[in-house]
N, C-alpha and C. Protein backbone atom coordinates (compact mmCIF):
# COMPACT_ATOMS: atom_id res chain seq x y z
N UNK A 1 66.59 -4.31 16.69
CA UNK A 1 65.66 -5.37 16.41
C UNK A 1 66.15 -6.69 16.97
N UNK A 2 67.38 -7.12 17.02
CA UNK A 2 68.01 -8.05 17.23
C UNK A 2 67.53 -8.43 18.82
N UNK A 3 67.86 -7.16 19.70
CA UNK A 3 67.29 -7.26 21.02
C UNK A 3 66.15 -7.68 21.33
N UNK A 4 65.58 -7.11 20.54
CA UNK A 4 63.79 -7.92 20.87
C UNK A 4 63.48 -9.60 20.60
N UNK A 5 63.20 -9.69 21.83
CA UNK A 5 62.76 -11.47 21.73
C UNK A 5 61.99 -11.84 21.57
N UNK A 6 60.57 -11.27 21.12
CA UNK A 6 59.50 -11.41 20.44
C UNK A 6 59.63 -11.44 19.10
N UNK A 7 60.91 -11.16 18.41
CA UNK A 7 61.12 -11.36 16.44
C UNK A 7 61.99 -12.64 16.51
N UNK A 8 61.20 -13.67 15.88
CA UNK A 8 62.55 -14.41 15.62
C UNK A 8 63.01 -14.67 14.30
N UNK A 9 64.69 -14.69 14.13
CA UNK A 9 65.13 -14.62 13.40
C UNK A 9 65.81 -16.02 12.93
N UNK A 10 65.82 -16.92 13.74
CA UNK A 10 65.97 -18.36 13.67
C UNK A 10 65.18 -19.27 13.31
N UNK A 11 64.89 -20.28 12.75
CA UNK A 11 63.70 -21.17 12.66
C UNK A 11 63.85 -22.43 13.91
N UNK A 12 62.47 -21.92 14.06
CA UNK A 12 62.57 -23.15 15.54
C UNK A 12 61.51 -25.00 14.66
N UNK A 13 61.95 -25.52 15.06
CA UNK A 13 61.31 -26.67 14.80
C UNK A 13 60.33 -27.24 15.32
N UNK A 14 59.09 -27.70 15.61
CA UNK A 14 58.29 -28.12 16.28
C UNK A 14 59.16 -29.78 17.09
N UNK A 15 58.28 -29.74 18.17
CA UNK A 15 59.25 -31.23 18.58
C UNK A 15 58.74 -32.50 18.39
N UNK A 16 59.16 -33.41 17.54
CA UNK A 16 58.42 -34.33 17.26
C UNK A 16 56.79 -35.36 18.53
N UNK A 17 55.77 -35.86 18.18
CA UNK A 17 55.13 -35.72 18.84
C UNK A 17 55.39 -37.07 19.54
N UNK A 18 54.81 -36.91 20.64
CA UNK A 18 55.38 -37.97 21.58
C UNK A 18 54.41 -39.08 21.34
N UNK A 19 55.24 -40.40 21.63
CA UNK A 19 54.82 -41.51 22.01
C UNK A 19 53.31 -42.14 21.87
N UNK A 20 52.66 -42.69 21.27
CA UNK A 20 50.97 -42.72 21.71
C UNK A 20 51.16 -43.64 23.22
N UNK A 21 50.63 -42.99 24.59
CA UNK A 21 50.72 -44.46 25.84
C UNK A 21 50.25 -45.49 25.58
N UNK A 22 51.08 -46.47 26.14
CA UNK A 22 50.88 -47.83 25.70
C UNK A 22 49.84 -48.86 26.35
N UNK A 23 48.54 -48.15 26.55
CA UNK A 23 47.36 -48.74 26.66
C UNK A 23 46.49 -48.41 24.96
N UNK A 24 46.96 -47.65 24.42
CA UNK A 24 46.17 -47.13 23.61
C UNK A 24 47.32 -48.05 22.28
N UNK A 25 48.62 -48.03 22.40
CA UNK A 25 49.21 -49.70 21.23
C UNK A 25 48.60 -50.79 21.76
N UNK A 26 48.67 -50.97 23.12
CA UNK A 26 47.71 -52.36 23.31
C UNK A 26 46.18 -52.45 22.78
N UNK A 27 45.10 -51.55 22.64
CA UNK A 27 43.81 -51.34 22.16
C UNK A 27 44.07 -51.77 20.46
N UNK A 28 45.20 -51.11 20.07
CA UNK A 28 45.29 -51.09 18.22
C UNK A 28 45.72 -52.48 17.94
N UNK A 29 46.36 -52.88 18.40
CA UNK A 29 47.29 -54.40 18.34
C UNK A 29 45.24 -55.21 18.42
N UNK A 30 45.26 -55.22 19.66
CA UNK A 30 44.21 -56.31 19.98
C UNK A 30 42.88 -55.85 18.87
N UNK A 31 42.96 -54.42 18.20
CA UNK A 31 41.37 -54.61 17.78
C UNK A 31 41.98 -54.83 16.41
N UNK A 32 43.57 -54.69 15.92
CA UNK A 32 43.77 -55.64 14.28
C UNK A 32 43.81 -56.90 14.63
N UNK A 33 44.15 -57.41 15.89
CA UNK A 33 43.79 -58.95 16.03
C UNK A 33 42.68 -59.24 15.86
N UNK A 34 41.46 -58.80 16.36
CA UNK A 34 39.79 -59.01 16.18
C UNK A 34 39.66 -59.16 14.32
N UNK A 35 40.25 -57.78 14.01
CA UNK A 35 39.30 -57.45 12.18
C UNK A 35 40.20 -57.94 11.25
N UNK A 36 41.41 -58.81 11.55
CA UNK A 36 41.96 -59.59 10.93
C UNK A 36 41.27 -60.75 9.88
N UNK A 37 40.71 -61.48 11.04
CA UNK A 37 39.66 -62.73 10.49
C UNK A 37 38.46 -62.29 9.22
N UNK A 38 37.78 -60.71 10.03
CA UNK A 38 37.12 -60.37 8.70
C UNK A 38 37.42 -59.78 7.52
N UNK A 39 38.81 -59.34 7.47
CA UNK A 39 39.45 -58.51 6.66
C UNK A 39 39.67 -59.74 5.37
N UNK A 40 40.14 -60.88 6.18
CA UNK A 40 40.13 -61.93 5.29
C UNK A 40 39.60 -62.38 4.57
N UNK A 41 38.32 -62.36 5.07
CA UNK A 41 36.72 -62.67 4.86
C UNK A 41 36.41 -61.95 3.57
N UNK A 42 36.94 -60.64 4.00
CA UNK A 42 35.94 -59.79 2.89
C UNK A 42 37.19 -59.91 1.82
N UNK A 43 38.43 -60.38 1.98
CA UNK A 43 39.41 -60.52 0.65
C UNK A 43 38.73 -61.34 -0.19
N UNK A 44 38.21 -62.60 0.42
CA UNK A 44 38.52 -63.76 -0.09
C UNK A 44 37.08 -63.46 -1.28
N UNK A 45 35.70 -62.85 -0.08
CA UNK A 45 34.68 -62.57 -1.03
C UNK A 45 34.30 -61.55 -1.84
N UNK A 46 35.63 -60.92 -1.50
CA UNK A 46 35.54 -59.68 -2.99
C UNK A 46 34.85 -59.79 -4.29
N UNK A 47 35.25 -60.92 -5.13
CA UNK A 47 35.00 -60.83 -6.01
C UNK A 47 33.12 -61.07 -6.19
N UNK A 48 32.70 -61.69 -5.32
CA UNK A 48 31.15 -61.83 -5.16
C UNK A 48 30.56 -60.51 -4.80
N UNK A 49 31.28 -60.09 -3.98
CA UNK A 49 31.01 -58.73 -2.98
C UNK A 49 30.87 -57.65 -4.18
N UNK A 50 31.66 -57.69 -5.00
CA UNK A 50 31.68 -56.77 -6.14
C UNK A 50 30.71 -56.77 -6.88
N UNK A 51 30.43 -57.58 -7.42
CA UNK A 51 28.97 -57.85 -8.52
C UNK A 51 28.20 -57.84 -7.65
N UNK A 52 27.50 -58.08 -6.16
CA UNK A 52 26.35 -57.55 -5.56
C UNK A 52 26.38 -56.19 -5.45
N UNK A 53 27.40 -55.42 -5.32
CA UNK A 53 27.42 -53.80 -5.24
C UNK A 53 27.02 -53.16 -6.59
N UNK A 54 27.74 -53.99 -7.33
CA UNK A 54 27.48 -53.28 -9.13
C UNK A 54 25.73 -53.37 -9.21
N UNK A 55 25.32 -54.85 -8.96
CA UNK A 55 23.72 -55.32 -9.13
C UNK A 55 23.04 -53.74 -8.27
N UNK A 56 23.43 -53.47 -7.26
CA UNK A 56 22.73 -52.81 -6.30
C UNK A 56 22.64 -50.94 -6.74
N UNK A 57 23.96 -50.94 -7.13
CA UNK A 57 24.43 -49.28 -7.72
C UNK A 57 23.33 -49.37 -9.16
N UNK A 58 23.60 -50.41 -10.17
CA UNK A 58 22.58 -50.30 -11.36
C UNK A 58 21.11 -50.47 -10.38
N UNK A 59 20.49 -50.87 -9.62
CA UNK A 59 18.95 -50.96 -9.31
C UNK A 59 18.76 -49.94 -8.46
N UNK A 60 19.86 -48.90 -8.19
CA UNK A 60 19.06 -47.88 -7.59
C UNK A 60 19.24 -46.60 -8.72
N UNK A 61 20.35 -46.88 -9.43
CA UNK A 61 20.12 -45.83 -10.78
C UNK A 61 19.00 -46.00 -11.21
N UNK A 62 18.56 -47.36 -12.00
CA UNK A 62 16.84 -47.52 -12.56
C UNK A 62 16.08 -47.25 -11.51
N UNK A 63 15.63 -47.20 -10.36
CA UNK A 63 15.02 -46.57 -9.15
C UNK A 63 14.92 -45.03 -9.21
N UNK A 64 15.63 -44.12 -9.46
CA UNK A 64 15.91 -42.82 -9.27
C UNK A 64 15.48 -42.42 -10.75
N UNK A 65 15.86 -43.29 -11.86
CA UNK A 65 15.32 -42.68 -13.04
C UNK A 65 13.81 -42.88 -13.20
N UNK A 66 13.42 -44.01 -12.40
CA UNK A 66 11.77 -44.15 -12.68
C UNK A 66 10.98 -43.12 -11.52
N UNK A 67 11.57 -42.67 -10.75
CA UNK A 67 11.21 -41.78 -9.86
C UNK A 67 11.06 -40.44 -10.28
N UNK A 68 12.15 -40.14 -11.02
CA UNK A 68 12.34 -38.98 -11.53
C UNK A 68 11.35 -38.57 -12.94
N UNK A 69 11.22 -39.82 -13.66
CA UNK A 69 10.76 -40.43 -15.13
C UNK A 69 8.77 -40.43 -14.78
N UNK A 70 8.41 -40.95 -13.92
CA UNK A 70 6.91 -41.34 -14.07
C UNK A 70 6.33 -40.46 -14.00
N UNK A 71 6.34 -39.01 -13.35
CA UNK A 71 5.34 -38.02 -13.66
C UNK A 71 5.39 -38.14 -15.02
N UNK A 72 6.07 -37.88 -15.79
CA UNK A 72 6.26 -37.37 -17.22
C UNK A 72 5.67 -38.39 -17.79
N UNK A 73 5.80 -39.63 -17.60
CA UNK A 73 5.26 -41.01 -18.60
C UNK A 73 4.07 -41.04 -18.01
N UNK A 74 3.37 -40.39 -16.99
CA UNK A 74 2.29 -40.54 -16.47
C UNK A 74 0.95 -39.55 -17.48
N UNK A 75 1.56 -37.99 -17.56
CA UNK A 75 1.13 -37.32 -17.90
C UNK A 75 1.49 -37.37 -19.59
N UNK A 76 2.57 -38.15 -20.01
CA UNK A 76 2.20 -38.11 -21.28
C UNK A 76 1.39 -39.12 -21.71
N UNK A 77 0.97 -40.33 -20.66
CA UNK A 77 -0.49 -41.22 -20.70
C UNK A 77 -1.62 -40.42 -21.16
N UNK A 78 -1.77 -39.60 -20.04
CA UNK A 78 -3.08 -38.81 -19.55
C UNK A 78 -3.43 -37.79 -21.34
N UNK A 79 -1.95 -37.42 -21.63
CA UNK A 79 -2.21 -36.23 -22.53
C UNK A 79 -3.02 -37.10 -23.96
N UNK A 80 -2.58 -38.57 -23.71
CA UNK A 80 -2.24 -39.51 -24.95
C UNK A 80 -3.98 -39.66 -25.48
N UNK A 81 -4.26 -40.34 -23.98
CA UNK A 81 -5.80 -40.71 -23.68
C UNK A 81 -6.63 -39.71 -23.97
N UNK A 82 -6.35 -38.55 -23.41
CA UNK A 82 -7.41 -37.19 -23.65
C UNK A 82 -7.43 -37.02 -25.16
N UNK A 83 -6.22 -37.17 -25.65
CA UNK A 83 -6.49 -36.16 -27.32
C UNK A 83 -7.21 -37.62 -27.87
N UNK A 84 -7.56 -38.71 -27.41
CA UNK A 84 -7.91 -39.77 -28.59
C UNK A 84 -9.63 -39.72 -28.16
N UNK A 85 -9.99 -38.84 -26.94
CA UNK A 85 -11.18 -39.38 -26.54
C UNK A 85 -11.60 -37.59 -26.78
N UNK A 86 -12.29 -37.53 -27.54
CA UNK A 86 -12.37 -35.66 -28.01
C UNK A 86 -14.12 -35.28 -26.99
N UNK A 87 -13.69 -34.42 -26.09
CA UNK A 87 -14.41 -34.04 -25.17
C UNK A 87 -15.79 -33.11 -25.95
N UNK A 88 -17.03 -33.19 -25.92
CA UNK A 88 -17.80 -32.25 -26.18
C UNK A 88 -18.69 -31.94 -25.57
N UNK A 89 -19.79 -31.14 -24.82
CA UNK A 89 -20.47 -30.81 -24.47
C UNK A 89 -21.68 -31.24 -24.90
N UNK A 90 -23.18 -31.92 -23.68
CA UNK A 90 -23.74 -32.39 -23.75
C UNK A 90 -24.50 -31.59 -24.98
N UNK A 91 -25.74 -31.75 -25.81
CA UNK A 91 -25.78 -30.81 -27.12
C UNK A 91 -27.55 -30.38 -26.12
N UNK A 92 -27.71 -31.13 -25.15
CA UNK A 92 -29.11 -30.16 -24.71
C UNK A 92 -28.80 -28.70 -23.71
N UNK A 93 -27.66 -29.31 -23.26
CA UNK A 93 -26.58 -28.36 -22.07
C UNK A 93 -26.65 -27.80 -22.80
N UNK A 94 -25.95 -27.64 -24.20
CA UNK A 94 -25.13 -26.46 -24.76
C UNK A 94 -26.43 -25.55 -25.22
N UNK A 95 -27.51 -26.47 -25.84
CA UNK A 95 -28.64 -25.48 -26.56
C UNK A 95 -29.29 -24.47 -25.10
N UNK A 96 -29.28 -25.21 -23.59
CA UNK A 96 -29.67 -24.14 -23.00
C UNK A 96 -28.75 -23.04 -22.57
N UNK A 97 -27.34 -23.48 -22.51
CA UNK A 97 -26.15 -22.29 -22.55
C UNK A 97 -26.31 -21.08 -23.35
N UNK A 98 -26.86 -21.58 -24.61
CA UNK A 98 -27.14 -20.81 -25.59
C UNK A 98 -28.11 -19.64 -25.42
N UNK A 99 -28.95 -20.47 -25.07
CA UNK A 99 -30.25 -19.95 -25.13
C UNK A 99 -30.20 -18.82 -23.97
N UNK A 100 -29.43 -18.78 -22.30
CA UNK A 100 -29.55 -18.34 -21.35
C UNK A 100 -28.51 -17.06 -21.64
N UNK A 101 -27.06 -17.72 -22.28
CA UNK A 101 -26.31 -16.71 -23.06
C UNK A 101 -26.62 -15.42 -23.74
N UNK A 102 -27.78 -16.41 -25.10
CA UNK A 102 -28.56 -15.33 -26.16
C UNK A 102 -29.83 -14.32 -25.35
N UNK A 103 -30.71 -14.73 -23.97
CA UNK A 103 -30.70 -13.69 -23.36
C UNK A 103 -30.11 -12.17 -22.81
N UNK A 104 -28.73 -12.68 -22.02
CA UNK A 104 -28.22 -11.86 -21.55
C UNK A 104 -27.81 -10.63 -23.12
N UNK A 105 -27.21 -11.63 -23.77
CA UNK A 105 -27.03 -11.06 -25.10
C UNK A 105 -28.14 -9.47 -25.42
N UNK A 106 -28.93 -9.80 -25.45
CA UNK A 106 -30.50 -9.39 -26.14
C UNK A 106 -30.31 -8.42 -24.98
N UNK A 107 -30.20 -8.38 -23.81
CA UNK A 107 -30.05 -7.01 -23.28
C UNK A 107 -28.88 -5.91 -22.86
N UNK A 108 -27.89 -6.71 -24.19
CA UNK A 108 -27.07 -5.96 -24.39
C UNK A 108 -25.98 -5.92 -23.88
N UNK A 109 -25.67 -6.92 -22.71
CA UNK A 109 -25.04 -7.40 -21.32
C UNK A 109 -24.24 -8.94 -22.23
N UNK A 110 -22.94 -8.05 -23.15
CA UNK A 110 -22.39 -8.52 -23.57
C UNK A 110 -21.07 -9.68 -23.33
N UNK A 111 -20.85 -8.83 -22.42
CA UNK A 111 -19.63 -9.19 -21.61
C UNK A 111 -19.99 -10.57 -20.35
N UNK A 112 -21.37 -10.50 -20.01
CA UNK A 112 -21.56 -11.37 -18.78
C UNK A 112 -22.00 -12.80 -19.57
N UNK A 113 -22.73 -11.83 -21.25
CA UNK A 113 -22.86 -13.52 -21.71
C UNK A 113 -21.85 -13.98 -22.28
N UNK A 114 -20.92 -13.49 -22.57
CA UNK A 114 -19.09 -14.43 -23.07
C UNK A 114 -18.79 -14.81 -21.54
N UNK A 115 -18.67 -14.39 -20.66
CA UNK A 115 -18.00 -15.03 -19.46
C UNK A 115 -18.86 -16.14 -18.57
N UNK A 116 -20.27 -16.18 -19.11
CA UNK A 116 -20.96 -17.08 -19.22
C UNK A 116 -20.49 -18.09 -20.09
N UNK A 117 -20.47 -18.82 -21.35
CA UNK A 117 -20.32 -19.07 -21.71
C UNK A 117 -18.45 -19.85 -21.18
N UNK A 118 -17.84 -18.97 -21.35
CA UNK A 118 -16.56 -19.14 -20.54
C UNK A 118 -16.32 -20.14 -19.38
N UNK A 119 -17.30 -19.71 -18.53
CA UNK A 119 -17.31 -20.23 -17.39
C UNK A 119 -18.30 -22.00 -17.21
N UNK A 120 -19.19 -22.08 -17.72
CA UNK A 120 -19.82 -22.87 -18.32
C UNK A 120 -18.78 -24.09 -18.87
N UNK A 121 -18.28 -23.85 -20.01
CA UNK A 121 -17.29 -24.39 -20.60
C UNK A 121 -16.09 -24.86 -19.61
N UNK A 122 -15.73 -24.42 -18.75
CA UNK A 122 -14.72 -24.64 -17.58
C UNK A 122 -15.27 -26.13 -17.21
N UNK A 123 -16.17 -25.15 -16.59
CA UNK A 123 -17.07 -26.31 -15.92
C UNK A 123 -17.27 -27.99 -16.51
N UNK A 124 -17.05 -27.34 -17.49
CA UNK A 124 -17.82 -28.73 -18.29
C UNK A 124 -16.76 -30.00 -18.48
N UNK A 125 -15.58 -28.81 -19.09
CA UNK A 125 -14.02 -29.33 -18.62
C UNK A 125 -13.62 -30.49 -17.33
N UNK A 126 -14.17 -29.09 -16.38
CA UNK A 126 -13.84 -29.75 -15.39
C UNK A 126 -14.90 -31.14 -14.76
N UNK A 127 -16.07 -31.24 -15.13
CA UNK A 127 -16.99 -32.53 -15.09
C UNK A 127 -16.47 -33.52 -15.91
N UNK A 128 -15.89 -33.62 -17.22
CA UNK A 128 -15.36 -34.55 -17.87
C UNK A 128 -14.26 -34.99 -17.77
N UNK A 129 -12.96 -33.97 -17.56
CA UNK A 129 -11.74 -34.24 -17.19
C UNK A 129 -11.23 -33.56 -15.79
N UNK A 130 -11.84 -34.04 -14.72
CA UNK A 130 -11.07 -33.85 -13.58
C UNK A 130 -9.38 -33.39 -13.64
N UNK A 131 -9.24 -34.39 -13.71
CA UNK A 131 -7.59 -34.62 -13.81
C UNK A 131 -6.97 -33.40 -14.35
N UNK A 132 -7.77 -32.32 -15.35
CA UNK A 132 -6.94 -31.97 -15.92
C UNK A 132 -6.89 -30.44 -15.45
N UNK A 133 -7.59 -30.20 -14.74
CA UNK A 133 -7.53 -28.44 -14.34
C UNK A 133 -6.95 -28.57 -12.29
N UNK A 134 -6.50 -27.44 -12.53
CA UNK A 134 -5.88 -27.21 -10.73
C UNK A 134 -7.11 -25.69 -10.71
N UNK A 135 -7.09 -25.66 -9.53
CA UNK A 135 -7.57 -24.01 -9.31
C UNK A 135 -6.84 -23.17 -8.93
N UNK A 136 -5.41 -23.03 -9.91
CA UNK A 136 -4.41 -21.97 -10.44
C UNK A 136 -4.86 -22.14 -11.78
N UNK A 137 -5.25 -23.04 -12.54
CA UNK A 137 -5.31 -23.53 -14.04
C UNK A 137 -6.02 -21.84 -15.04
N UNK A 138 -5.18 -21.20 -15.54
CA UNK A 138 -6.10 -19.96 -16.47
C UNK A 138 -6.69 -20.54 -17.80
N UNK A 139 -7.57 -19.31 -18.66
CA UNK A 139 -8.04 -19.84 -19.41
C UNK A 139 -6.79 -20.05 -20.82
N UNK A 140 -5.99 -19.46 -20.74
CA UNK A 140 -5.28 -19.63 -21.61
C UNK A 140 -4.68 -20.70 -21.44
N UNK A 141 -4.09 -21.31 -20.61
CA UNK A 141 -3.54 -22.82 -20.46
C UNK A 141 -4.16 -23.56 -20.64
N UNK A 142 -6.20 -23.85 -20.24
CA UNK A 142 -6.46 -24.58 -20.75
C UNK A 142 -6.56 -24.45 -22.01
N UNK A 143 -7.06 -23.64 -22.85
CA UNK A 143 -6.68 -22.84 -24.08
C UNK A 143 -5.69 -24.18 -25.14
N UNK A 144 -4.86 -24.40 -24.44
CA UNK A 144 -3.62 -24.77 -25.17
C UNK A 144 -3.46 -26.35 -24.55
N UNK A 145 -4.49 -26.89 -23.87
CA UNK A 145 -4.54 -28.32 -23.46
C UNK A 145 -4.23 -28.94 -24.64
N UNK A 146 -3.22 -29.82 -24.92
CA UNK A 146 -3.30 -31.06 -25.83
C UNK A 146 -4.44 -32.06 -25.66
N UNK A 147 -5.06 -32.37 -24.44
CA UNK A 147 -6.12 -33.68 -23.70
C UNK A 147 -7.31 -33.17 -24.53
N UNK A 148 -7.43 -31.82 -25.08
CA UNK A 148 -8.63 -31.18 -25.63
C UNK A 148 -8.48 -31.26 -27.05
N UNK A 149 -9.35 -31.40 -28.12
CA UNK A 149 -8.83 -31.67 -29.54
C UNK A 149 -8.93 -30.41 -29.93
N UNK A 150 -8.81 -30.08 -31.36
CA UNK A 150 -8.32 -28.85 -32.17
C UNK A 150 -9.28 -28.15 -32.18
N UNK A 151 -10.33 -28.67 -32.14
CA UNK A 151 -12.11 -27.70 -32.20
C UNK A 151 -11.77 -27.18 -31.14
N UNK A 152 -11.80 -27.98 -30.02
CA UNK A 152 -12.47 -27.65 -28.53
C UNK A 152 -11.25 -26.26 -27.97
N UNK A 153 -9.91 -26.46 -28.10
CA UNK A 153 -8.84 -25.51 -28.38
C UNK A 153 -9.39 -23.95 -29.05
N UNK A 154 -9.84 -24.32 -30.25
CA UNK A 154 -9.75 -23.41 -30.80
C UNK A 154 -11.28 -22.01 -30.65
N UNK A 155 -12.67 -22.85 -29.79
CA UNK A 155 -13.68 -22.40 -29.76
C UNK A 155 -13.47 -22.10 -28.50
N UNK A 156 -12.60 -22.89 -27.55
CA UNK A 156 -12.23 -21.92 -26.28
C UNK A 156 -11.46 -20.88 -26.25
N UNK A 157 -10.38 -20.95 -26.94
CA UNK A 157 -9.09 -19.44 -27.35
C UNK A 157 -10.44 -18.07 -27.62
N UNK A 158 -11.01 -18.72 -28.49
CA UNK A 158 -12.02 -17.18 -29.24
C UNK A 158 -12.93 -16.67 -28.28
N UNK A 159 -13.58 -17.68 -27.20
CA UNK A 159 -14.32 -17.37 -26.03
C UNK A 159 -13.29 -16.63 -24.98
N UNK A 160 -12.15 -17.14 -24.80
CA UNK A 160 -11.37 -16.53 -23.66
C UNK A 160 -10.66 -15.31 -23.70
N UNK A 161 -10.21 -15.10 -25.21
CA UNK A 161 -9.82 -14.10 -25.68
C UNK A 161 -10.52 -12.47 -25.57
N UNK A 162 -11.87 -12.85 -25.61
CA UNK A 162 -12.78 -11.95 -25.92
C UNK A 162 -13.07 -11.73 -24.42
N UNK A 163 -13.41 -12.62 -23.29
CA UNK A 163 -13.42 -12.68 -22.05
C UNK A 163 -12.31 -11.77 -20.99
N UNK A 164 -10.72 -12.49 -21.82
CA UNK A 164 -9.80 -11.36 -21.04
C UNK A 164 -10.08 -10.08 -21.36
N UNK A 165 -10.05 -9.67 -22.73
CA UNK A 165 -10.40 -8.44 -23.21
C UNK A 165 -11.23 -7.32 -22.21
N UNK A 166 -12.18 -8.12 -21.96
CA UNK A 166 -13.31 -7.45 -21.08
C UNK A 166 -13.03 -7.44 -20.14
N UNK A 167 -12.15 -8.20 -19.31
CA UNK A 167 -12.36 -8.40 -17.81
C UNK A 167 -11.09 -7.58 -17.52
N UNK A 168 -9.84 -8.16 -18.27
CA UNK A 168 -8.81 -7.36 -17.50
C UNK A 168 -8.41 -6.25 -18.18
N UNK A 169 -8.66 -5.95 -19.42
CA UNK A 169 -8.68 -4.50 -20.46
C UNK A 169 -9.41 -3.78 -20.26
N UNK A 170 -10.59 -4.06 -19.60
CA UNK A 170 -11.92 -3.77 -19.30
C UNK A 170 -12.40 -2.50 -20.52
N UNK A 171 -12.67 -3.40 -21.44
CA UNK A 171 -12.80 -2.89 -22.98
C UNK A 171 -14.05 -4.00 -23.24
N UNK A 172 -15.11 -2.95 -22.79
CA UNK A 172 -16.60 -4.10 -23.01
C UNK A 172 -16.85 -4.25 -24.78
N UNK A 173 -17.16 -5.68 -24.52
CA UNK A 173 -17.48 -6.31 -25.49
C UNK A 173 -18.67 -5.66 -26.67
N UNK A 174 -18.26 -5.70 -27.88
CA UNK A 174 -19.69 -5.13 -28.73
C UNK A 174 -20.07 -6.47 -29.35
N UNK A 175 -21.32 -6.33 -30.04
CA UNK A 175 -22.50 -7.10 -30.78
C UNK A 175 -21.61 -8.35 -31.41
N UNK A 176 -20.66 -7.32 -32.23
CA UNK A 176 -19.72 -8.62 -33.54
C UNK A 176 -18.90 -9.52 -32.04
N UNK A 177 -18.21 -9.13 -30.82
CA UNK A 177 -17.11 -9.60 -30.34
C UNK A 177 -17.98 -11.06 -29.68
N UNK A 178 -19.44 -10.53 -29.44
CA UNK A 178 -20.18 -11.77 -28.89
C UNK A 178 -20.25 -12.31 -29.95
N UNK A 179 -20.80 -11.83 -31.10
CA UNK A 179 -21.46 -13.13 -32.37
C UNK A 179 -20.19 -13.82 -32.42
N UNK A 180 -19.19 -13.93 -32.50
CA UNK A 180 -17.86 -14.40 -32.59
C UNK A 180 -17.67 -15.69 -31.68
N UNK A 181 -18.01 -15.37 -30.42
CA UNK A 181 -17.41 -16.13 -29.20
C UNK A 181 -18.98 -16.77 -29.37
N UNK A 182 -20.36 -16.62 -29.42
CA UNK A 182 -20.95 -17.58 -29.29
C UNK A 182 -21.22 -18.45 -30.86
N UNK A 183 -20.55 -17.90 -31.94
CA UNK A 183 -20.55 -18.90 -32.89
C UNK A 183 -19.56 -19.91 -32.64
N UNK A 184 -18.18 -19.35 -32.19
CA UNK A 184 -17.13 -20.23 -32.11
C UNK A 184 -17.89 -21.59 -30.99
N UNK A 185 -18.37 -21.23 -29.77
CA UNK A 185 -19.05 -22.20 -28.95
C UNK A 185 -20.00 -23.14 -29.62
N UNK A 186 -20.84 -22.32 -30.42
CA UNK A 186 -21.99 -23.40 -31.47
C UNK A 186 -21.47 -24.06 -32.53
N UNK A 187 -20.52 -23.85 -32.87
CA UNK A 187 -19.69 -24.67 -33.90
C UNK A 187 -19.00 -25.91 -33.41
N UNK A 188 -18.67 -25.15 -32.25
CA UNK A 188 -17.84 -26.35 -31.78
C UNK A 188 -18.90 -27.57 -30.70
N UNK A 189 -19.73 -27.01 -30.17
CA UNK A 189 -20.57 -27.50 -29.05
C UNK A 189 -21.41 -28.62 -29.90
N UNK A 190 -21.79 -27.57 -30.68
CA UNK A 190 -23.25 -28.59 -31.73
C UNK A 190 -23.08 -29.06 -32.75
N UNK A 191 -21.12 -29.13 -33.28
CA UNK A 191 -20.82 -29.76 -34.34
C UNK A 191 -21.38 -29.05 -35.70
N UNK A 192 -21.74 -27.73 -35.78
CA UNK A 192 -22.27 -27.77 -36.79
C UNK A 192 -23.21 -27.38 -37.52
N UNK A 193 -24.54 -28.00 -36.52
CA UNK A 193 -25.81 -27.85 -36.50
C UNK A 193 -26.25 -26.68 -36.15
């Protein structure tokens, strides 16, 4: 092994690195002569220099938090406004909903008058509160709108409920599942009456 001069058994040292040429100490010399004057500059105005950086680091933190912050204060506006202004359906609209509903009804075509009704109600949603449906929006989310008050919530759940049932269970609707979904609508639509 010893013979072979490809193993070494000695430690070799690297050789220290040479010299930088002395156009390149003349460049370093002359450009700390230049940033001298400002180096000074910025000693002397440190202490100003400091409190404009602090001013600047705090106004872009409040920047980034109101950026991050205003959807949310936006939409908890929107949610604020909707639940104080309680949405209902015009009451001549609703008596002919009814009425076009309680047709389909009468021939037994149970299922087309809940998704009538359903759909109607969307609609109506969507004429009064824009803002508040996307066309991804299901019925169960609106279902659960806060912008909608506790009636309007609760006479849409019983309409939509009965609606999924049918559509995606495809478990058609009987006599009681309509009287249900169009009382819940007349209770809530006509207050009552």
């Amino acid at each position: 092994m010893r013979s072979d001069g490809s193993i070494q058994f000695n430690p070799e040292f690297s050789k220290p690195p040479e010299p930088p040429p002395g156009w390149w100490q003349d460049f370093a010399r002359w450009l700390g002569e230049m940033l001298e004057p400002v180096v000074r500059a910025l000693a002397a105005a440190w202490p100003w220099l400091s409190k404009v950086m602090q001013v600047a680091l705090i106004a872009g933190v409040l920047v980034l938090l109101w950026v991050i912050l205003a959807p949310y204060i936006a939409d908890w506006r929107e949610r604020r406004a909707g639940a104080q202004s309680d949405w209902v359906p015009d009451q001549a609209q609703a008596l002919a909903l009814l009425d076009e509903a309680d047709r389909l009804a009468a021939e037994a075509r149970y299922d087309e008058a809940a998704h009538l009704l359903l759909y109607r109600s969307i609609e109506d949603i969507a004429a009064s509160r824009p803002d508040l449906l996307r066309p991804s929006t299901t019925a169960r989310e609106i279902g659960a709108f806060d912008a909608l008050s506790q009636r309007a919530r609760a006479a849409f759940g019983v309409i939509a409920g009965h609606v999924e049932a049918s559509f995606f269970a495809r478990r058609p609707l009987d006599r009681s599942a309509w009287d249900s979904s169009r009382e819940a609508y007349r209770a809530f639509a006509l207050d009552g009456s």
